[in-house]
Protein backbone atom coordinates (compact mmCIF):
# COMPACT_ATOMS: atom_id res chain seq x y z
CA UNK A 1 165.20 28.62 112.92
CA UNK A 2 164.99 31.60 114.41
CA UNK A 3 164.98 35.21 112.60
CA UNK A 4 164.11 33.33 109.87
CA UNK A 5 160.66 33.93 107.86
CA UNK A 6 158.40 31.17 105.73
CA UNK A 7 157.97 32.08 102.11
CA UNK A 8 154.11 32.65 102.72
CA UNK A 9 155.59 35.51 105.50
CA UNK A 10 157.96 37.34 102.90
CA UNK A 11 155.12 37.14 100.36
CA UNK A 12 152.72 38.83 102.44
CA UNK A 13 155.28 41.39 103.51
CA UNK A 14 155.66 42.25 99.93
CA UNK A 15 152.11 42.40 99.22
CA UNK A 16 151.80 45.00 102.15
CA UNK A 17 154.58 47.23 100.96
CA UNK A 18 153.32 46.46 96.87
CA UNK A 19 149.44 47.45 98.83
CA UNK A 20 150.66 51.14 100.56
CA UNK A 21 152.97 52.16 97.83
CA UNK A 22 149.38 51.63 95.21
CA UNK A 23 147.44 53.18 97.79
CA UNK A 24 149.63 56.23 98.18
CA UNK A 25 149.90 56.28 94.43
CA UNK A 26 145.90 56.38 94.46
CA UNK A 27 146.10 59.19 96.88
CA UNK A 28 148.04 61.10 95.56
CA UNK A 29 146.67 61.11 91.92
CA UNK A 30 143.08 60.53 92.52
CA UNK A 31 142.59 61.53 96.43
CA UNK A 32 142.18 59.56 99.52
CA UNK A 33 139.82 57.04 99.58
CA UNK A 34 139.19 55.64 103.29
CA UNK A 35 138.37 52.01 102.52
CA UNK A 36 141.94 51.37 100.44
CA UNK A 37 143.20 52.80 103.27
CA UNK A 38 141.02 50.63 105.87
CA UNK A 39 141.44 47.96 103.64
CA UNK A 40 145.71 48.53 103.90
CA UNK A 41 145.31 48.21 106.90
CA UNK A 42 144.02 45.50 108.09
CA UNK A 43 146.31 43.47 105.55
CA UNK A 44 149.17 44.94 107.11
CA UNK A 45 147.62 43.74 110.82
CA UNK A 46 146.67 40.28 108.83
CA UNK A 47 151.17 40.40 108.20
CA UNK A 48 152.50 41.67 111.34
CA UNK A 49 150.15 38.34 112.56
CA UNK A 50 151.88 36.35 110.48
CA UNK A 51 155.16 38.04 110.99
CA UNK A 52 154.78 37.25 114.97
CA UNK A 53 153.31 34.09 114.86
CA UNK A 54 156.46 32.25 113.06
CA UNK A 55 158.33 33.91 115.69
């Protein structure tokens, strides 16, 4: 159906959001750290993947 998004999809698109809100939270208290940020990264690439791909 189209629009629509796979459980797995919505799961990972919370665990992206859930990811940069901790790693902003880490920033801000604690100070950057480049491979949470790296590592945010590629799991939101690994989601818009996803996101496209049932598309």
């Amino acid at each position: 159906m189209a629009g629509s998004t796979d459980g797995s999809t919505k799961a990972m698109g919370v665990l992206t959001v859930g990811g940069l809100v901790t790693v902003t939270a880490y920033t801000v208290a604690l100070g950057s750290n480049g491979w949470l940020w790296f590592g945010w990264v590629v799991l939101g690439l690994l989601t818009l993947g996803m996101v496209l791909s049932d598309g």
